[in-house]
C-alpha atoms as a PDB file:
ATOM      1  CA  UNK A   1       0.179   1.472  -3.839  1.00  0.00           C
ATOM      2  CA  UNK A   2      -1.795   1.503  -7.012  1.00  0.00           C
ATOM      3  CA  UNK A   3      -3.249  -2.278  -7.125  1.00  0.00           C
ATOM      4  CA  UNK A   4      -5.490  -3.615  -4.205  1.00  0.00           C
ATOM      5  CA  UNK A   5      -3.664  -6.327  -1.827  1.00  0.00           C
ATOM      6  CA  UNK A   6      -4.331  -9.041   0.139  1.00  0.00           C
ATOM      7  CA  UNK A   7      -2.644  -9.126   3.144  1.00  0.00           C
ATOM      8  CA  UNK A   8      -3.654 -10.461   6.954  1.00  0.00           C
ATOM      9  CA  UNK A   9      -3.472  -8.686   9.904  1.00  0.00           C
ATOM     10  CA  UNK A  10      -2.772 -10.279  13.598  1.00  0.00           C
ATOM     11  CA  UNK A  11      -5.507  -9.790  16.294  1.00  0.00           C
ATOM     12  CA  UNK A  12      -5.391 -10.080  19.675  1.00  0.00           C
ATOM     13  CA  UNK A  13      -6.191 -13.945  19.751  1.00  0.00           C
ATOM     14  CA  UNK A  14      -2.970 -15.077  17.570  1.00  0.00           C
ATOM     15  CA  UNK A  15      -5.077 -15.522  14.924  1.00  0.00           C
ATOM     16  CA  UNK A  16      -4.745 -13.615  11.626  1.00  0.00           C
ATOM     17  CA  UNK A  17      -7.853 -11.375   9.893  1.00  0.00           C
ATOM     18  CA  UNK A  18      -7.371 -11.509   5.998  1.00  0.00           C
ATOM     19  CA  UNK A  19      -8.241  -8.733   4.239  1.00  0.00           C
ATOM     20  CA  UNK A  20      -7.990  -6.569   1.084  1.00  0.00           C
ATOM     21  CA  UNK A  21      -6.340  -3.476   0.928  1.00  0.00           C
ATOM     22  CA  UNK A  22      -7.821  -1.293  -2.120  1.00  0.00           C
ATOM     23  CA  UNK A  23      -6.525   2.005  -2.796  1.00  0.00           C
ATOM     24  CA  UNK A  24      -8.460   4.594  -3.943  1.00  0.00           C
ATOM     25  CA  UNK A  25      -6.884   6.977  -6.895  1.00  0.00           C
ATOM     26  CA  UNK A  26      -7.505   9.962  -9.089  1.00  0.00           C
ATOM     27  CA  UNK A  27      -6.599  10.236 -12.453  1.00  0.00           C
ATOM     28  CA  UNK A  28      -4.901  13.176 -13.847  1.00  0.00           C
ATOM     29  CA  UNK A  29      -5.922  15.363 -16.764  1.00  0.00           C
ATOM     30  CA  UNK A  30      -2.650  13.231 -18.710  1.00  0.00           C
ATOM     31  CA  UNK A  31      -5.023  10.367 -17.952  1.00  0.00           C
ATOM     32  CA  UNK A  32      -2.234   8.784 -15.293  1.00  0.00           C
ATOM     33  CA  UNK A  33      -3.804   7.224 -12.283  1.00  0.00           C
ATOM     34  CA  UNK A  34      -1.990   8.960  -8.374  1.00  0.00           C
ATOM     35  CA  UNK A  35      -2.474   7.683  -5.466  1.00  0.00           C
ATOM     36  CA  UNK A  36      -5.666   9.829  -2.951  1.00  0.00           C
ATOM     37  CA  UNK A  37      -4.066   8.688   0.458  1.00  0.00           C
ATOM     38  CA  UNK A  38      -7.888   6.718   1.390  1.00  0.00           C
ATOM     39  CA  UNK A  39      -7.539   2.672   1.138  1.00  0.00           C
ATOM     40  CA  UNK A  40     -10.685   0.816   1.770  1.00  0.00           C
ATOM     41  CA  UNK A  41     -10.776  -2.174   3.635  1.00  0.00           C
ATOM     42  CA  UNK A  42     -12.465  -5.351   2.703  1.00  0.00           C
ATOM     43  CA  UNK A  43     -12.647  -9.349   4.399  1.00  0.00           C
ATOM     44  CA  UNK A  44     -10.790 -11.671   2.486  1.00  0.00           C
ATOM     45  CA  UNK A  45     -12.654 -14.435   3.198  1.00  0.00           C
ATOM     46  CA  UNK A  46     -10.399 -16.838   0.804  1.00  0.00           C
ATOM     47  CA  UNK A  47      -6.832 -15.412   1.399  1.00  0.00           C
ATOM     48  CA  UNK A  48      -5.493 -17.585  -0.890  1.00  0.00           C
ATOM     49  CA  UNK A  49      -2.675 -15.035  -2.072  1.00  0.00           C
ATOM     50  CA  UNK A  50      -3.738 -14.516  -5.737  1.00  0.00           C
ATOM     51  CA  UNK A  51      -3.127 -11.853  -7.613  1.00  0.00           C
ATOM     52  CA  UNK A  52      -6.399  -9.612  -7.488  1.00  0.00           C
ATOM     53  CA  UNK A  53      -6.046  -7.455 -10.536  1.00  0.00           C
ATOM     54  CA  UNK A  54      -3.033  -6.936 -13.266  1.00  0.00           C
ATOM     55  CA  UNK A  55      -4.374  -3.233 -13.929  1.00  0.00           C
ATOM     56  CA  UNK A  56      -5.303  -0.318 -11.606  1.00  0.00           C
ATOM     57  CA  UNK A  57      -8.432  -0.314 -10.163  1.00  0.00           C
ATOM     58  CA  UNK A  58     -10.371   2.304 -12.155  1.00  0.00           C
ATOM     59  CA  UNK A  59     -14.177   3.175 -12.726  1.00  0.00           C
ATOM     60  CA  UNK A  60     -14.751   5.710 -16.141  1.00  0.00           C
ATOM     61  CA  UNK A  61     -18.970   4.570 -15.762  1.00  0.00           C
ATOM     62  CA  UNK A  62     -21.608   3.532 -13.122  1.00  0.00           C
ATOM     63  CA  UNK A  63     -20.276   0.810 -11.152  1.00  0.00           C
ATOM     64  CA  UNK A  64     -22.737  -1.962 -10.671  1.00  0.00           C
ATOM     65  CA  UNK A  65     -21.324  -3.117  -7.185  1.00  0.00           C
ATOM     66  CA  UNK A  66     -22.548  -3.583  -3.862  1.00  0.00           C
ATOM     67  CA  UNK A  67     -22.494   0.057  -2.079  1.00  0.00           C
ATOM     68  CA  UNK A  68     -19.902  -0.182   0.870  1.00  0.00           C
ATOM     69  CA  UNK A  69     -22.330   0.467   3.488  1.00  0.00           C
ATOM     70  CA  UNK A  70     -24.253  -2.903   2.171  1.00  0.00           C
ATOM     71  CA  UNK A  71     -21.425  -4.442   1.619  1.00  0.00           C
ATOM     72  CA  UNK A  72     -21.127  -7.355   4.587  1.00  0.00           C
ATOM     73  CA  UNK A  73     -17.286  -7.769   3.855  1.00  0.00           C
ATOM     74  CA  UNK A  74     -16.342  -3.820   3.877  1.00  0.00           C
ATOM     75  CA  UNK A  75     -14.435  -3.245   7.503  1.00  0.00           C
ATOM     76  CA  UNK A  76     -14.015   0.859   7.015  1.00  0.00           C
ATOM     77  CA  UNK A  77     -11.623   2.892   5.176  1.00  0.00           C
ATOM     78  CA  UNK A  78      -7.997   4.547   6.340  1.00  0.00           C
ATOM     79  CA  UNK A  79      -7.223   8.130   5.041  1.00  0.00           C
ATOM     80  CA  UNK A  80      -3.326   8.689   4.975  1.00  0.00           C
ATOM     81  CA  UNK A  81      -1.620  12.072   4.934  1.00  0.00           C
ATOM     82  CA  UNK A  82       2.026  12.871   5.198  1.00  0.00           C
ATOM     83  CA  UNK A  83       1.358  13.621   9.023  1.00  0.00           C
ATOM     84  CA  UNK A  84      -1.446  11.653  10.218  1.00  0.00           C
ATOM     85  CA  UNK A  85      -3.984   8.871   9.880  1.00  0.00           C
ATOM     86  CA  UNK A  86      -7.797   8.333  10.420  1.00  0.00           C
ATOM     87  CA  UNK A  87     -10.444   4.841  10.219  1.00  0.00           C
ATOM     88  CA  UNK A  88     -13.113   5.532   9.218  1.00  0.00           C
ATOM     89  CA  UNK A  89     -15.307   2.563  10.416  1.00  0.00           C
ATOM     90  CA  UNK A  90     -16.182   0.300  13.615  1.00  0.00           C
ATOM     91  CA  UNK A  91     -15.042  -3.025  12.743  1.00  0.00           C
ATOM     92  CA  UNK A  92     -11.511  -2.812  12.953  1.00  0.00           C
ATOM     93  CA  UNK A  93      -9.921  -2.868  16.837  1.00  0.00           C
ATOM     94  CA  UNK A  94      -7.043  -0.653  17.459  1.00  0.00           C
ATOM     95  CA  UNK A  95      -4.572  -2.596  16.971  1.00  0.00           C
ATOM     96  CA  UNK A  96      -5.364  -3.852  14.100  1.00  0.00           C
ATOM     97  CA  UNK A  97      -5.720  -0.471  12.634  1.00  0.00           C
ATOM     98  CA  UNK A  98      -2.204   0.103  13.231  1.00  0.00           C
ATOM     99  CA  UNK A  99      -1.236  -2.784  11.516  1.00  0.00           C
ATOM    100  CA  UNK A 100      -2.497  -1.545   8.221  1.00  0.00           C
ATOM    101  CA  UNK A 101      -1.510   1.827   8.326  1.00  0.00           C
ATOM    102  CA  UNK A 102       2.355   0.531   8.816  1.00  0.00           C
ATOM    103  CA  UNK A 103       1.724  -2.414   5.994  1.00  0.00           C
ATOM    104  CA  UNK A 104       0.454   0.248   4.253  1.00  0.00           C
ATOM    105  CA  UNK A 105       3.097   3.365   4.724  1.00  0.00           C
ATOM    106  CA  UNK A 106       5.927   0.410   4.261  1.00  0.00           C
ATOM    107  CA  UNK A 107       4.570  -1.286   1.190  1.00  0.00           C
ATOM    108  CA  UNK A 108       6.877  -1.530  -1.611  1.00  0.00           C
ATOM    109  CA  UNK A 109       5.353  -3.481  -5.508  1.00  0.00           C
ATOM    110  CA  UNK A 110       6.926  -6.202  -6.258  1.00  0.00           C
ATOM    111  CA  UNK A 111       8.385  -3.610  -8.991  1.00  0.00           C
ATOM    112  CA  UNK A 112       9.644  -1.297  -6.468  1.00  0.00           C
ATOM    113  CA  UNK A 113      11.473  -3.852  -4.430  1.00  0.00           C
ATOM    114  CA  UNK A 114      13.199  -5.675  -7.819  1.00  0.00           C
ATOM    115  CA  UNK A 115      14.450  -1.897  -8.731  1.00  0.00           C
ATOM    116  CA  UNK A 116      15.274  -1.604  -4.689  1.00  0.00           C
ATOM    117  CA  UNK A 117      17.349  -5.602  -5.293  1.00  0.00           C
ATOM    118  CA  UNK A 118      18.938  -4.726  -8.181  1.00  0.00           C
ATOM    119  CA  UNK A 119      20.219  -1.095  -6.824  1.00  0.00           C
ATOM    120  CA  UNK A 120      21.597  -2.742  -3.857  1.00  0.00           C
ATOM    121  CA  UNK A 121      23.352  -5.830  -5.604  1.00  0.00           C
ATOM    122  CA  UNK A 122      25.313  -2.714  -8.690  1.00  0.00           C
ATOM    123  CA  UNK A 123      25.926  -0.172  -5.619  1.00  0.00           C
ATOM    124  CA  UNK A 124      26.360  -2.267  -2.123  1.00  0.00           C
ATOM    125  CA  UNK A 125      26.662   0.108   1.282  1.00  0.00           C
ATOM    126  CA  UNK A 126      29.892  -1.455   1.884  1.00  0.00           C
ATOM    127  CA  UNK A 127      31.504  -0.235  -1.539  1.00  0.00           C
ATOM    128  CA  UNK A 128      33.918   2.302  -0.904  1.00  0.00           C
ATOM    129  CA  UNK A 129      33.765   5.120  -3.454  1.00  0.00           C
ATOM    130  CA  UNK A 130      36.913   6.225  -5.399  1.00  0.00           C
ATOM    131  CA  UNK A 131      39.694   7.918  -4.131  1.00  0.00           C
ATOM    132  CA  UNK A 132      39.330  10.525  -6.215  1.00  0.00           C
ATOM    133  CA  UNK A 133      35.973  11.580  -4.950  1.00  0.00           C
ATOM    134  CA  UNK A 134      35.809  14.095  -2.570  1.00  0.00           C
ATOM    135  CA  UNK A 135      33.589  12.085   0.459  1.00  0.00           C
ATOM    136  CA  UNK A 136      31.725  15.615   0.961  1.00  0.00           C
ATOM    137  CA  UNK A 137      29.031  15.173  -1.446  1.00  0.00           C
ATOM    138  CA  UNK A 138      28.723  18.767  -1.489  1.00  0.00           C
ATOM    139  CA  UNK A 139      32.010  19.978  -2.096  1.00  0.00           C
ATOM    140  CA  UNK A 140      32.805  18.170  -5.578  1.00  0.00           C
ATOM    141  CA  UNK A 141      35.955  20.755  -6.003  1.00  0.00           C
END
């Protein structure tokens, strides 16, 4: 994930909690913005499904936003690694913790899932590959 995202999470009344999923990310010496593994958390108090930003989130200067500790709608922060997860915050129950963290470890771009559709519609699992293929991939003798 390289652009924030609105998304909603359920909680334990049926209801949904909207909120904004922004990921934090480090730019390499190339100048090509990676992914850290930390997403910060934010209310959506509108959830209206727009498009937040067209660009990655970066900062070169002194941002002139509200400090997340002021900020009323920051809800905490999730660090990711391959193995494990941590919150980092006290607004966000359980449950809904583990919502994000999946939405988050299964989120494909819109991008990422047209490459995924079109992949899928040229090579189909049901195709059967040539008879002249061995069906060992690693014996191509």
């Amino acid at each position: 994930m390289i652009n924030p995202v609105q998304t909603h999470i359920p909680l334990a009344d049926g209801s949904d909690r909207y909120v904004i999923i922004e990921p934090a990310l480090h730019k390499d010496a190339k100048g090509k913005l990676h992914p850290t593994g930390l997403f910060k958390i934010y209310k959506d108090a509108f959830a209206d499904e727009t498009h937040l930003f067209t660009e990655p989130a970066e900062n070169e200067g002194q941002a002139d936003d509200l400090p997340d500790d002021r900020n009323p709608d920051y809800l905490g922060k999730i660090q990711l690694s391959a193995t494990a997860w941590k919150y980092e915050g006290s607004l966000l129950s359980h449950h809904e913790q583990v919502a994000l963290v999946e939405f988050i470890t299964n989120y494909r771009s819109p991008d990422q899932e047209q490459k995924n559709h079109i992949l899928h519609d040229e090579f189909p699992e049901s195709a059967n590959p040539p008879e002249d293929l061995p069906l060992n991939p690693g014996s191509l003798s």
